[in-house]
N, C-alpha and C. Protein backbone atom coordinates (compact mmCIF):
# COMPACT_ATOMS: atom_id res chain seq x y z
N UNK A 1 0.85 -1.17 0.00
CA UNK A 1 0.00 0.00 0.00
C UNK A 1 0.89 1.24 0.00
N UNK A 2 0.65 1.81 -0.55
CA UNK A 2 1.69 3.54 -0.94
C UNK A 2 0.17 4.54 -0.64
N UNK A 3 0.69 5.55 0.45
CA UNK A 3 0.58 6.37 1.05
C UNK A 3 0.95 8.01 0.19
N UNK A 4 -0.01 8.02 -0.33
CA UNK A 4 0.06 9.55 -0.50
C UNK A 4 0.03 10.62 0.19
N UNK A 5 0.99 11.88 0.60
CA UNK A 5 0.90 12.70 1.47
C UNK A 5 -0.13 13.53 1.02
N UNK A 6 -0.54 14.29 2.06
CA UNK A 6 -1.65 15.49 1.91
C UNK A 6 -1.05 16.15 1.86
N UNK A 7 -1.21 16.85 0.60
CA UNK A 7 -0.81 18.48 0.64
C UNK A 7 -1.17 18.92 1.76
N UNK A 8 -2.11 19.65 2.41
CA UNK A 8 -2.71 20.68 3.45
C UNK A 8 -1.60 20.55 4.78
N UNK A 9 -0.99 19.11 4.60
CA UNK A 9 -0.13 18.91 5.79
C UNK A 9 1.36 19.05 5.42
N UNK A 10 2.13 19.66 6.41
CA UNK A 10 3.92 19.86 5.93
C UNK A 10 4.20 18.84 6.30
N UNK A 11 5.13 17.52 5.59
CA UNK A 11 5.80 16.81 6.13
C UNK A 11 6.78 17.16 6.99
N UNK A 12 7.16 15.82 8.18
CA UNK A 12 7.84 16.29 9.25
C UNK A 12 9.21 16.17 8.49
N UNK A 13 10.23 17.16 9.55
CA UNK A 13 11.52 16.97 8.81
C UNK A 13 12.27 15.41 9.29
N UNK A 14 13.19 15.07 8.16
CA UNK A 14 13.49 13.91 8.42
C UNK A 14 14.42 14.25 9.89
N UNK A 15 14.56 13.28 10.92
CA UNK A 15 15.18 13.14 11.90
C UNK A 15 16.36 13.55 12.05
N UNK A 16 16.70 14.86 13.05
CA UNK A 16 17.79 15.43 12.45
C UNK A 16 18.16 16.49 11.56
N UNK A 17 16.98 16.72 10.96
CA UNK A 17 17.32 18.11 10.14
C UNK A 17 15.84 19.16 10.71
N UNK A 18 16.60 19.91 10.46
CA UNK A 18 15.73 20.97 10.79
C UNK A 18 15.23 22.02 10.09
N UNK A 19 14.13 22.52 9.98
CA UNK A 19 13.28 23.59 9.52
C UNK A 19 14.34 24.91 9.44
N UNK A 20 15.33 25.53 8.22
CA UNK A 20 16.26 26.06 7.84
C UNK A 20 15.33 27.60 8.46
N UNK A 21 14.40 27.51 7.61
CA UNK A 21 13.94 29.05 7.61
C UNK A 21 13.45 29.37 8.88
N UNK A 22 12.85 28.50 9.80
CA UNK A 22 12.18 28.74 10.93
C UNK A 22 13.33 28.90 12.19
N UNK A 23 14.25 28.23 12.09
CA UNK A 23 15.50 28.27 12.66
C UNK A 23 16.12 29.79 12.38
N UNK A 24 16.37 30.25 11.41
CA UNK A 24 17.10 31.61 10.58
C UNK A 24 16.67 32.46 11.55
N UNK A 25 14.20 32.51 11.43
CA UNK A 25 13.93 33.51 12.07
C UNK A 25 13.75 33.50 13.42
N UNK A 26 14.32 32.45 14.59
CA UNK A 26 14.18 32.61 15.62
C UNK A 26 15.60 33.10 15.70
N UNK A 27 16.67 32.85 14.94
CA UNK A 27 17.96 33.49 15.61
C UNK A 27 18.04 35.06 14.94
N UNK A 28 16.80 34.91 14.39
CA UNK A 28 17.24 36.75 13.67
C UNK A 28 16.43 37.89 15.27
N UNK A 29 15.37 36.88 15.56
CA UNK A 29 14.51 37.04 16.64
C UNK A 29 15.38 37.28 17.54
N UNK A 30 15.75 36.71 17.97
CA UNK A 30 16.63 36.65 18.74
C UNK A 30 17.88 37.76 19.17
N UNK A 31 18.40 37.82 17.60
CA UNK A 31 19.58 38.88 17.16
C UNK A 31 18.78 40.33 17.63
N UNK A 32 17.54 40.55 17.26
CA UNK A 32 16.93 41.53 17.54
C UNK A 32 16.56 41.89 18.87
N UNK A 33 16.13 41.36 19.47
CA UNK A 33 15.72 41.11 21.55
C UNK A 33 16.86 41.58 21.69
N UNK A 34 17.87 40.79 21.47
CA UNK A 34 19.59 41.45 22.00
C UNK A 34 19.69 42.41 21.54
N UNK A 35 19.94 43.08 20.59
CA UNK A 35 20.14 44.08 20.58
C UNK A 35 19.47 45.51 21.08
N UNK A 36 18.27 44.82 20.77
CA UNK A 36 16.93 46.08 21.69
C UNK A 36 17.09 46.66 22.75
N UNK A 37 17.47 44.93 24.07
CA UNK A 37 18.02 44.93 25.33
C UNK A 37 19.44 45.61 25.74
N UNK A 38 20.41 45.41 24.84
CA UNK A 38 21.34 46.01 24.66
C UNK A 38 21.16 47.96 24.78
N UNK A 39 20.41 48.22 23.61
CA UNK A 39 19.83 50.04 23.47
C UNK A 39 19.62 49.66 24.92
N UNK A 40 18.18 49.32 25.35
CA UNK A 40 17.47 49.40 27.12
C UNK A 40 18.68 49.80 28.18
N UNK A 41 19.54 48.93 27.80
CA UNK A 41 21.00 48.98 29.20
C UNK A 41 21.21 50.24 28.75
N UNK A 42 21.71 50.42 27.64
CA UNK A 42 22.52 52.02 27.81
C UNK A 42 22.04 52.87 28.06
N UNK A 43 20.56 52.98 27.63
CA UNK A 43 19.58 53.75 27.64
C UNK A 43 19.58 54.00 29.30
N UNK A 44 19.24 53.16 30.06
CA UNK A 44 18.31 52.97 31.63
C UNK A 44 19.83 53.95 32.13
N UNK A 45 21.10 53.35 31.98
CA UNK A 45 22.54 53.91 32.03
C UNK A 45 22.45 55.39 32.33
N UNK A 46 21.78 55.70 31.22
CA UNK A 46 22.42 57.30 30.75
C UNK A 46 21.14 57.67 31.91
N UNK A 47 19.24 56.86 31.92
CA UNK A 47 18.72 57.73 32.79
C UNK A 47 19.16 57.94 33.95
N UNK A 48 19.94 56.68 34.95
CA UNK A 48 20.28 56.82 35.86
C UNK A 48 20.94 57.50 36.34
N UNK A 49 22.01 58.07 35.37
CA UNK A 49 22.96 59.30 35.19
C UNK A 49 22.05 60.47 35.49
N UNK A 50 21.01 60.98 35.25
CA UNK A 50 20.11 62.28 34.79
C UNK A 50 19.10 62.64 35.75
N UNK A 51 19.03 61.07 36.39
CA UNK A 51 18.42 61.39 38.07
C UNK A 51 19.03 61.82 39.09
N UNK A 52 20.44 61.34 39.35
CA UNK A 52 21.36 61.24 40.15
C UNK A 52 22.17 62.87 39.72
N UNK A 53 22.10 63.71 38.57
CA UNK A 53 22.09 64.67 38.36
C UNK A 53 21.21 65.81 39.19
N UNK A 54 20.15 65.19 38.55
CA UNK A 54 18.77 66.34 39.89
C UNK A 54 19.34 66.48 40.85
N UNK A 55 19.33 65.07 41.70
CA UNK A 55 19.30 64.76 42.85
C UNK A 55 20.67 66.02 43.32
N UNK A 56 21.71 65.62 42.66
CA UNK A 56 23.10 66.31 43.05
C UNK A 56 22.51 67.91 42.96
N UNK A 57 21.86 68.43 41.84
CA UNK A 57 21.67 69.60 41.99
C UNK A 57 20.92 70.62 42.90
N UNK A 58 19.90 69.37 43.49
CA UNK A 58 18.41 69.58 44.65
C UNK A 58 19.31 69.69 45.86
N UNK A 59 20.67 69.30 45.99
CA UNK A 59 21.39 69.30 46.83
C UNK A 59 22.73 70.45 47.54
N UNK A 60 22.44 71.17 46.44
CA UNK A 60 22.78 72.27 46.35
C UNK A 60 22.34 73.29 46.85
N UNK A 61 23.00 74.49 47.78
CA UNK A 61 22.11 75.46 49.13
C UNK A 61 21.06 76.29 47.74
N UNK A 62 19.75 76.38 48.56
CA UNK A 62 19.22 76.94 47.91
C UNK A 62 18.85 78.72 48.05
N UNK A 63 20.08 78.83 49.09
CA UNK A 63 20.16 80.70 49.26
C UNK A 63 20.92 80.96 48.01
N UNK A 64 21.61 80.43 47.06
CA UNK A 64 22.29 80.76 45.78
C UNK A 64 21.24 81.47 44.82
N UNK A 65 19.42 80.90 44.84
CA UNK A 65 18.48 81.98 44.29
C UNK A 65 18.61 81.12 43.09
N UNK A 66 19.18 82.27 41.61
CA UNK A 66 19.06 82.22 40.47
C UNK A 66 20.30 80.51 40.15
N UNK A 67 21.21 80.94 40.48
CA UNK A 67 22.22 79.93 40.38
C UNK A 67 21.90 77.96 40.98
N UNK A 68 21.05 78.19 41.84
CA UNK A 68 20.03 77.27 41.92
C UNK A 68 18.92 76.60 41.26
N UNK A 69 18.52 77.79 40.47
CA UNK A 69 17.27 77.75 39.89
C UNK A 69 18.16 77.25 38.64
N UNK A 70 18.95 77.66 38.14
CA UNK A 70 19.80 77.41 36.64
C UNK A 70 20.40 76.09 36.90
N UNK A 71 21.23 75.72 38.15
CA UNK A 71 21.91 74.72 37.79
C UNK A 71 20.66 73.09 38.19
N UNK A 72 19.79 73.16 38.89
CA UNK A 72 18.55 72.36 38.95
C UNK A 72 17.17 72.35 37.60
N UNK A 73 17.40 73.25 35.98
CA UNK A 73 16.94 73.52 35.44
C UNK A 73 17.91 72.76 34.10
N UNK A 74 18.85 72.65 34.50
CA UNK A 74 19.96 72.27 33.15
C UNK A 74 19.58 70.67 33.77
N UNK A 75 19.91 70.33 34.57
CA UNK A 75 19.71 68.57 35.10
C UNK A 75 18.57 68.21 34.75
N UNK A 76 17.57 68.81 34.83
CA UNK A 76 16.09 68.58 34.97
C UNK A 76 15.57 68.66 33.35
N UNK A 77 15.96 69.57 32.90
CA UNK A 77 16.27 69.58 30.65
C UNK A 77 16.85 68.31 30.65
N UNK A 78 17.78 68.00 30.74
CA UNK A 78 18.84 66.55 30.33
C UNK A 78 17.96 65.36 30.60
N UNK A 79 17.05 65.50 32.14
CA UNK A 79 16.78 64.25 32.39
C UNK A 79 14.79 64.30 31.72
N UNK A 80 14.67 65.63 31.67
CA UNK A 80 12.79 65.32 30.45
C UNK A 80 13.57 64.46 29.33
N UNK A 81 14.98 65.08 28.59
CA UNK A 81 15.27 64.80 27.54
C UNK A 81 15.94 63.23 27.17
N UNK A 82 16.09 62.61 28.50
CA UNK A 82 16.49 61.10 28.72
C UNK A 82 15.38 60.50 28.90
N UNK A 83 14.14 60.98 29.61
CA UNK A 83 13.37 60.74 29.46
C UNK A 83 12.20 60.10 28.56
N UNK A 84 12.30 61.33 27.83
CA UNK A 84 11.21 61.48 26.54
C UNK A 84 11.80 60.07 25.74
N UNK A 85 13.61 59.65 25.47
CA UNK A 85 14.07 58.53 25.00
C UNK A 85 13.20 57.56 25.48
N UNK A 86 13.62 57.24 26.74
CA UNK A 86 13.03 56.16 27.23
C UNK A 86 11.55 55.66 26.88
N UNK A 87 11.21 56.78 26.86
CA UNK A 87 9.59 56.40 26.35
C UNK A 87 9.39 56.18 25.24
N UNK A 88 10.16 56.40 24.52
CA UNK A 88 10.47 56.32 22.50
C UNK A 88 10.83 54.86 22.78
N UNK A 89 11.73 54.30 23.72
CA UNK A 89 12.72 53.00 23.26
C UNK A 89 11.56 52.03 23.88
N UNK A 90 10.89 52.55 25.12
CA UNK A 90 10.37 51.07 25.59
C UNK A 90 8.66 50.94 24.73
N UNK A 91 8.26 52.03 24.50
CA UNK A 91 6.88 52.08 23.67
C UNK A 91 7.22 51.85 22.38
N UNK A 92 7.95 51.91 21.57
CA UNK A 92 7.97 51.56 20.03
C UNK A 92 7.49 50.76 19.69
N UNK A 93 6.96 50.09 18.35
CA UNK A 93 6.33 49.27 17.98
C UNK A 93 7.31 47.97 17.68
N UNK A 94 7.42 46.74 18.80
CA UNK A 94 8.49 45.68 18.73
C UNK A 94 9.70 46.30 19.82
N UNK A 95 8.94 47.52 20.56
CA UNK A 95 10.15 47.45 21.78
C UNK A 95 9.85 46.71 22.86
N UNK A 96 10.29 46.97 24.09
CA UNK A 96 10.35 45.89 25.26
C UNK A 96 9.08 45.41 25.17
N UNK A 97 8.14 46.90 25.74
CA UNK A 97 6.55 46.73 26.36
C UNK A 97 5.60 45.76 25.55
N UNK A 98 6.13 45.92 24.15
CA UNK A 98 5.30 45.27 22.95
C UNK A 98 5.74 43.92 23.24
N UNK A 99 7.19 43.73 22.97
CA UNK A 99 7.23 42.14 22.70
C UNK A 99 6.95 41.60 24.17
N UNK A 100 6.99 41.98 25.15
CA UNK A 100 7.11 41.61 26.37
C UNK A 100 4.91 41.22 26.86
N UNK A 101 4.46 42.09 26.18
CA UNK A 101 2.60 41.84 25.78
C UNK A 101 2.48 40.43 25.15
N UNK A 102 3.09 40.27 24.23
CA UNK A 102 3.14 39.40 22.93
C UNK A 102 3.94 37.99 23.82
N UNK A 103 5.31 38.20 24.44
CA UNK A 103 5.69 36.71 24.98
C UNK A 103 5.25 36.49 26.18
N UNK A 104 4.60 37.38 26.96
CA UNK A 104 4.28 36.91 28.19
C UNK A 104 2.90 37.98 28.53
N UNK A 105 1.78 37.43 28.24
CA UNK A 105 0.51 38.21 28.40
C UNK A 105 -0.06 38.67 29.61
N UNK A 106 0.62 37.66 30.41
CA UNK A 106 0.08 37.84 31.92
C UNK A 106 0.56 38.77 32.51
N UNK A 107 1.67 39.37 31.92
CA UNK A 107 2.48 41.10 32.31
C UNK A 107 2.08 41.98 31.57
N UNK A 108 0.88 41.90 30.92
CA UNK A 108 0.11 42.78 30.39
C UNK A 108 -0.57 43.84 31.50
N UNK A 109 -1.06 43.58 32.64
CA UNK A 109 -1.37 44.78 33.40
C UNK A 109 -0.22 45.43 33.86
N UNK A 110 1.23 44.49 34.19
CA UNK A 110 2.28 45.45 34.60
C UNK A 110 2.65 46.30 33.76
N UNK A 111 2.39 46.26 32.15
CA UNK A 111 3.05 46.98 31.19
C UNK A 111 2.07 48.26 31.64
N UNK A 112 0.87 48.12 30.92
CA UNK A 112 -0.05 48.85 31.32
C UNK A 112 0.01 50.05 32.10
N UNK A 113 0.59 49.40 33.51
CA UNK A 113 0.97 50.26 34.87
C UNK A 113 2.07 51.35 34.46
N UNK A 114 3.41 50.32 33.98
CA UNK A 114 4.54 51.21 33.46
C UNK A 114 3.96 52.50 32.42
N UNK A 115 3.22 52.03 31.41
CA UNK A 115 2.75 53.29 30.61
C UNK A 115 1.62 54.44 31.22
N UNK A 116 1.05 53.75 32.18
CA UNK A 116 0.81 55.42 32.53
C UNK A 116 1.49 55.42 33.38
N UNK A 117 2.44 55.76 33.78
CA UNK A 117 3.47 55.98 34.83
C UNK A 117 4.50 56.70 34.13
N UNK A 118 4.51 56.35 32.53
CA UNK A 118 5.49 57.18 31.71
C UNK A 118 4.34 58.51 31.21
N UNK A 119 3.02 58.58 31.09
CA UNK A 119 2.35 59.97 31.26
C UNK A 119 2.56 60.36 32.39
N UNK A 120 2.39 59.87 33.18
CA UNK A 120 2.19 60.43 34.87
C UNK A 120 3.55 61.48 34.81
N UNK A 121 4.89 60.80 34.83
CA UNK A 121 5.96 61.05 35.35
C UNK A 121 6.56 62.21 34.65
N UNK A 122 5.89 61.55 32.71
CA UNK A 122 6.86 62.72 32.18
C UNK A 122 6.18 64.07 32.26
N UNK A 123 4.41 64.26 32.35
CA UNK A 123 4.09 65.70 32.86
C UNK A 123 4.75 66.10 33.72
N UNK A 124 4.74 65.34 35.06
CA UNK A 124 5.54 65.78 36.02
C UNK A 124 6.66 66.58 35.59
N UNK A 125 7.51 65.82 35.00
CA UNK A 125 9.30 66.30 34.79
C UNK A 125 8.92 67.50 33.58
N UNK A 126 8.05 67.43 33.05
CA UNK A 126 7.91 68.62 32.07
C UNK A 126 7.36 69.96 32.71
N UNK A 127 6.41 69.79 33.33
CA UNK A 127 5.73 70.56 34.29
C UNK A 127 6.78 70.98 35.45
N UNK A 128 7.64 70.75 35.87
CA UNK A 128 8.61 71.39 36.89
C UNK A 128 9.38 72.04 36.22
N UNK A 129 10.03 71.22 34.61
CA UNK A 129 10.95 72.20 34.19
C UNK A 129 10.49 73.47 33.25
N UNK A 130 9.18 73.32 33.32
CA UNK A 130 8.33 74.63 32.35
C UNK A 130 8.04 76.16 33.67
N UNK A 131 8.08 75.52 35.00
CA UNK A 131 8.21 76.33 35.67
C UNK A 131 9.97 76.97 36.14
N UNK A 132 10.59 76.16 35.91
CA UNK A 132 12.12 77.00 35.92
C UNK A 132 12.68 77.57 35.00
N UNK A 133 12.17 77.21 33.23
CA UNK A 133 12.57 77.93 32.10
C UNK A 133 11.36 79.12 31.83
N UNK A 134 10.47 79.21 32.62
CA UNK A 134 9.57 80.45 32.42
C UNK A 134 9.45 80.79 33.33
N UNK A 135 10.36 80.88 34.20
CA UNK A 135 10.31 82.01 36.08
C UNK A 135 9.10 82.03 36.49
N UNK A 136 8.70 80.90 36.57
CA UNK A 136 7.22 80.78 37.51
C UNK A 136 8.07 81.06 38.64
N UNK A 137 6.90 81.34 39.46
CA UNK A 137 7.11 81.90 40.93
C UNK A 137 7.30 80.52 41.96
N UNK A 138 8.22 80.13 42.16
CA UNK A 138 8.32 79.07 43.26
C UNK A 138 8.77 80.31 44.68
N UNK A 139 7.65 80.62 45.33
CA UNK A 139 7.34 81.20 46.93
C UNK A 139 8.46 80.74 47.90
N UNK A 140 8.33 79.32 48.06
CA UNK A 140 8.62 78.25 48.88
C UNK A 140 9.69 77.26 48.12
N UNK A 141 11.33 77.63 47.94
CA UNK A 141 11.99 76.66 47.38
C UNK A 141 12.22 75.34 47.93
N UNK A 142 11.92 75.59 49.20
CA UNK A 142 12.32 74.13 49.90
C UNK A 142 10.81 73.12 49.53
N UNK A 143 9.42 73.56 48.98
CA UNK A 143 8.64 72.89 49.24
C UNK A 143 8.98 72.68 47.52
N UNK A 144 9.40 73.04 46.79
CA UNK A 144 9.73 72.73 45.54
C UNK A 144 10.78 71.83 45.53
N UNK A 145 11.87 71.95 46.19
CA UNK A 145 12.99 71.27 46.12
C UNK A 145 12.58 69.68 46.58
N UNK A 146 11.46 69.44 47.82
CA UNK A 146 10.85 68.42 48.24
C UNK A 146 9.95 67.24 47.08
N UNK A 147 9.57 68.48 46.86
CA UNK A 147 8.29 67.96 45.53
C UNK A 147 9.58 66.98 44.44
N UNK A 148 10.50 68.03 43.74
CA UNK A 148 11.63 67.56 42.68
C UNK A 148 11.94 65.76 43.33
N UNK A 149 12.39 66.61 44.74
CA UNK A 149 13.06 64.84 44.97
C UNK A 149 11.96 63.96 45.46
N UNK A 150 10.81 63.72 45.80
CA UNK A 150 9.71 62.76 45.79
C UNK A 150 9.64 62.19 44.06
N UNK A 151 9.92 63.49 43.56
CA UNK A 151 9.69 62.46 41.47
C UNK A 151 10.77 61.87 41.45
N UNK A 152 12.01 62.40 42.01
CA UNK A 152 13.03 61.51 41.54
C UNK A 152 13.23 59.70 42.48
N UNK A 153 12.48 60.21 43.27
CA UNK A 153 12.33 58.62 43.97
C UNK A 153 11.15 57.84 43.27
N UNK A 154 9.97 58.63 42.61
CA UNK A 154 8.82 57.85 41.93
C UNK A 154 9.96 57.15 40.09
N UNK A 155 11.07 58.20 39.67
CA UNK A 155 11.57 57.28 38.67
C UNK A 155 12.19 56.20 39.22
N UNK A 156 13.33 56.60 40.42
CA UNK A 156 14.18 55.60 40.67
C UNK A 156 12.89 53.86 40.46
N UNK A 157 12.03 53.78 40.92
CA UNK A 157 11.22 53.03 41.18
C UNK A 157 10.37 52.38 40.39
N UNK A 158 10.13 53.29 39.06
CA UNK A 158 10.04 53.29 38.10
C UNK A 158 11.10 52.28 37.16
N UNK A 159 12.10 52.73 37.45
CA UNK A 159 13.04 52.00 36.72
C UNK A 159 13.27 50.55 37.40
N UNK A 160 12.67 50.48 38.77
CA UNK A 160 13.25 49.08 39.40
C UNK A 160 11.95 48.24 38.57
N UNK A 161 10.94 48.75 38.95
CA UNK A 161 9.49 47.72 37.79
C UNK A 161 10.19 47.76 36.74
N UNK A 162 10.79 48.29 35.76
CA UNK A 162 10.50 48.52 34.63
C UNK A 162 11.71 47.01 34.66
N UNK A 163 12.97 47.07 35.01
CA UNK A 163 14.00 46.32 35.48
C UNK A 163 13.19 44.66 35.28
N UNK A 164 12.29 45.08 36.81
CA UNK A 164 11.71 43.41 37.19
C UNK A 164 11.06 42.98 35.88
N UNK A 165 10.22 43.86 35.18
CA UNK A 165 9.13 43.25 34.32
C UNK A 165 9.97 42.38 32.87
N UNK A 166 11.03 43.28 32.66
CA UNK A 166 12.36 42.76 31.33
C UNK A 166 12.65 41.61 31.98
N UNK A 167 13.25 41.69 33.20
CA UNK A 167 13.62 39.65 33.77
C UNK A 167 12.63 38.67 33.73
N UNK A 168 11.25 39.34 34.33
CA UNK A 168 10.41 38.57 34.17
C UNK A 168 10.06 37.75 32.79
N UNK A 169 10.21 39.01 31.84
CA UNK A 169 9.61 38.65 30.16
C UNK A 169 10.92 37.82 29.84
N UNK A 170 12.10 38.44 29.60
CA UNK A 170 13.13 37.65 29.47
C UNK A 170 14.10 36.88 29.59
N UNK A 171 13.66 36.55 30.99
CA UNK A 171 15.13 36.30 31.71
C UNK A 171 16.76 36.92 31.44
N UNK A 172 16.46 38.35 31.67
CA UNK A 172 17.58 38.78 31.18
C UNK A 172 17.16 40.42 32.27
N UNK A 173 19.02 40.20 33.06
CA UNK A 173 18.82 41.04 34.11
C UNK A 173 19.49 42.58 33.55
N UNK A 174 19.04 43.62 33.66
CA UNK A 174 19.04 44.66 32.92
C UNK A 174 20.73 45.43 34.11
N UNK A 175 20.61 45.27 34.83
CA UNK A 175 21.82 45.12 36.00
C UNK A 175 21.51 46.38 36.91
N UNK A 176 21.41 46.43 38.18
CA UNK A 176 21.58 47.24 38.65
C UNK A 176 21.85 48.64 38.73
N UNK A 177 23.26 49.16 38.25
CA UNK A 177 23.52 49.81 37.56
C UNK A 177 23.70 50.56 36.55
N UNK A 178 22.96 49.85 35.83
CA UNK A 178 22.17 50.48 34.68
C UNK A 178 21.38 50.53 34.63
């Protein structure tokens, strides 16, 4: 008796060989995650740099007045502007948040969380520095200076979810330090 295959069905590969093209696109898949993750590290890098900037500048006497107001206004530009990245690199279409929806669904409300947390945060950081590049009236610098460093503890924190949710999706630890 001879057995005709069905078209509609792919024969299996013989034992030992493997599906060329399907193989190609998991290591191109692959090539891509790495490298994405790769941008993420340098990226998270440079924000961590731009917080720890504020922070240094919020730290600074605030009887200096104008020189206060300027050197907590240049940190605070750098870090909307590390910012605004971050939100370009992890929202893109096939960046973390996406593929991380797509391989692991059940971190779909954590993503969720992270994205409004990137509206939440970046009004915030835009909204403080629209009041130091247009001499809004801050009355009370110390209750300003308070306010600055409560956001910079809502990113630091920010960045630790954002951290957990990439290990979670990928098993791949974004490091501490970056």
């Amino acid at each position: 008796m001879t057995v005709q295959p069905n078209a509609a069905i792919q024969p299996l590969d013989p034992v030992g060989q493997v599906d060329e093209r399907a193989d190609h696109g998991r290591e191109q898949g692959a090539a891509q995650l790495a490298a994405h993750l790769d941008r993420v590290r340098r990226h998270r890098s440079e924000l961590r740099e731009s917080v720890a900037a504020v922070d240094l500048a919020l730290e600074s006497p605030i009887a200096r007045g104008g020189m206060w107001r300027e050197r907590v206004r240049a940190a605070l530009a750098e870090l909307a502007h590390d910012f605004d990245d971050h939100v370009a690199l992890t929202e893109c279409p096939g960046g973390i948040y996406d593929r991380a929806r797509r391989s692991a669904p059940r971190l779909s409300g954590r993503v969720d969380r992270l994205l409004r947390e990137h509206r939440e945060l970046r009004e915030a950081i835009h909204g403080y520095l629209a009041v130091l590049e247009h001499g809004g009236t801050m009355a009370d610098l110390p209750v300003f200076r308070e306010e600055l460093t409560i956001l910079m503890g809502r990113l630091v924190r920010h960045r630790q979810k954002g951290g957990d949710l990439v290990y979670e999706a990928y098993d791949v630890d974004l490091g501490g330090s970056g």
